[in-house]
C-alpha atoms as a PDB file:
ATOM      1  CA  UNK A   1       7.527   1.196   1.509  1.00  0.00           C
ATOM      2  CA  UNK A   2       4.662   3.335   0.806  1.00  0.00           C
ATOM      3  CA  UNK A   3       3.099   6.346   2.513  1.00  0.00           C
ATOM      4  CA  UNK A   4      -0.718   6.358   3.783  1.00  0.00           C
ATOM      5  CA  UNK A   5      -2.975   8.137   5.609  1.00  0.00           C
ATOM      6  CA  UNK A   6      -4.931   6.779   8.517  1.00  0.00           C
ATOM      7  CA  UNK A   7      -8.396   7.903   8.990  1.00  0.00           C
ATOM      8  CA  UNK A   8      -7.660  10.161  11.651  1.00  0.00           C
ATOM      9  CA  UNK A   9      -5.015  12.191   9.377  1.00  0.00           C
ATOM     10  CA  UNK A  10      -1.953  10.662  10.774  1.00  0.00           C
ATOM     11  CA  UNK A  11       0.491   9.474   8.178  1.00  0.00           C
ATOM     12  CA  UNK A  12       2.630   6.318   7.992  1.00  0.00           C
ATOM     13  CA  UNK A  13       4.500   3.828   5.942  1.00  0.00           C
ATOM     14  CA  UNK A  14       3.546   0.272   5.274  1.00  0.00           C
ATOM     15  CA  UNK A  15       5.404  -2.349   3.501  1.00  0.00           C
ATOM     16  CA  UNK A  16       3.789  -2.647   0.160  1.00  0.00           C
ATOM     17  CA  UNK A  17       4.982  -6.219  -0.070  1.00  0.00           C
ATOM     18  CA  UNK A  18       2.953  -7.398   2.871  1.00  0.00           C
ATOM     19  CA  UNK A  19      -0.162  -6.414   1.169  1.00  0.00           C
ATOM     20  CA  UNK A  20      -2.900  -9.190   0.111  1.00  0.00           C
ATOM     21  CA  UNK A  21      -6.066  -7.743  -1.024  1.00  0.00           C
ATOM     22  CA  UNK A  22      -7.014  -3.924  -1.121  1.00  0.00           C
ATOM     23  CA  UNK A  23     -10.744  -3.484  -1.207  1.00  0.00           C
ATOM     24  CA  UNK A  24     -12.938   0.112  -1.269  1.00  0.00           C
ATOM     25  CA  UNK A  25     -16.584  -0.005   0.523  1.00  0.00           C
ATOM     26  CA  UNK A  26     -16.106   3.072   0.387  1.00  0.00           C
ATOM     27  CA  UNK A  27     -13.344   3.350   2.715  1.00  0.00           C
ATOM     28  CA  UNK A  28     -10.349   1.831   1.385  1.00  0.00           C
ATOM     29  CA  UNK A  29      -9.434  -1.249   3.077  1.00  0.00           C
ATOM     30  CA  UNK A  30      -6.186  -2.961   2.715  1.00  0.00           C
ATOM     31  CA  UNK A  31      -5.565  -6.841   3.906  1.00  0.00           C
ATOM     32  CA  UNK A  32      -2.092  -7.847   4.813  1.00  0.00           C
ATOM     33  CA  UNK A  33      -0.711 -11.370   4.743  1.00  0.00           C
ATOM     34  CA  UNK A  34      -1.068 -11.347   8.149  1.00  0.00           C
ATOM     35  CA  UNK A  35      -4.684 -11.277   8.120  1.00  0.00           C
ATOM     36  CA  UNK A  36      -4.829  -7.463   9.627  1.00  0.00           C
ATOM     37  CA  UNK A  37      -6.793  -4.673   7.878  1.00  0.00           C
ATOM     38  CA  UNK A  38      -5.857  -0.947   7.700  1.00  0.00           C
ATOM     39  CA  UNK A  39      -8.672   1.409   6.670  1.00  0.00           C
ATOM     40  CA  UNK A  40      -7.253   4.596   5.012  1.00  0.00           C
ATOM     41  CA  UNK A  41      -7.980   8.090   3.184  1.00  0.00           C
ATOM     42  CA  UNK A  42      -6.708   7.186  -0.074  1.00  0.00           C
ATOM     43  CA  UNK A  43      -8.672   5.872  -2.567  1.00  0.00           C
ATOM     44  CA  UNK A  44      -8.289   2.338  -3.746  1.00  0.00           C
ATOM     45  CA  UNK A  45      -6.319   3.308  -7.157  1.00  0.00           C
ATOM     46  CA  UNK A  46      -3.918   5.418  -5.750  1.00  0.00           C
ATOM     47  CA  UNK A  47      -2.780   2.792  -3.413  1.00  0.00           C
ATOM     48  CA  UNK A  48      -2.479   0.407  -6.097  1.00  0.00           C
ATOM     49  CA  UNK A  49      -0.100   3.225  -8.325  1.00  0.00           C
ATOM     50  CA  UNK A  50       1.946   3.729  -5.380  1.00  0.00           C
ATOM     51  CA  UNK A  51       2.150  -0.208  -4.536  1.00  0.00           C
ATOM     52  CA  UNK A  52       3.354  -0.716  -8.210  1.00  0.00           C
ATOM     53  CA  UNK A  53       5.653   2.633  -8.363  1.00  0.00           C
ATOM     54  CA  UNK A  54       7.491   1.004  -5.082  1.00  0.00           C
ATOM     55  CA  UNK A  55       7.659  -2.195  -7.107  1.00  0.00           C
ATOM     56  CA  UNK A  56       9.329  -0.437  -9.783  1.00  0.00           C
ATOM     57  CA  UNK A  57      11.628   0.998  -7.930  1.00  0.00           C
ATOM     58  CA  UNK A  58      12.984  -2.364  -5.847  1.00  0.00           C
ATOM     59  CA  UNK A  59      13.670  -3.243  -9.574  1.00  0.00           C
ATOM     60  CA  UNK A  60      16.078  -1.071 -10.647  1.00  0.00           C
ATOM     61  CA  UNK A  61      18.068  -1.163  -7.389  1.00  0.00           C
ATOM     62  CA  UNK A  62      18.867  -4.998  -8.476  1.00  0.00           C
ATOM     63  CA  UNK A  63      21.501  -5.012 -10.587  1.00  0.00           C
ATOM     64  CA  UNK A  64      21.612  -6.861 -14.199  1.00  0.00           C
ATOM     65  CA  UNK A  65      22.672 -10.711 -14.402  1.00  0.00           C
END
């Protein structure tokens, strides 16, 4: 799970693994596999780095073998 920002300032977390495309023009637009869009403040690399970080981390919770 990730944290964004909504346009409006709000916060909230989205499930990083539900996202399909992420696209900035300019606002940052993110695609889930459900066909939905979310439009947020961050820019498109930083959702990217945390999408990856909370890849990372699901990793090392799963234990070797």
């Amino acid at each position: 799970m990730i944290i964004l920002t909504r346009l409006n300032g709000k916060p909230f977390v989205l499930n990083a693994e539900l996202i399909r495309t992420i696209e900035e023009n300019p606002d940052t637009t993110i695609t889930l596999v459900s066909g939905d869009h979310i439009v947020v403040k961050e820019r498109m690399a930083e959702v990217v780095t945390r999408s990856v970080e909370y890849g990372r981390l699901l990793r090392r919770l799963i234990p070797p073998g």
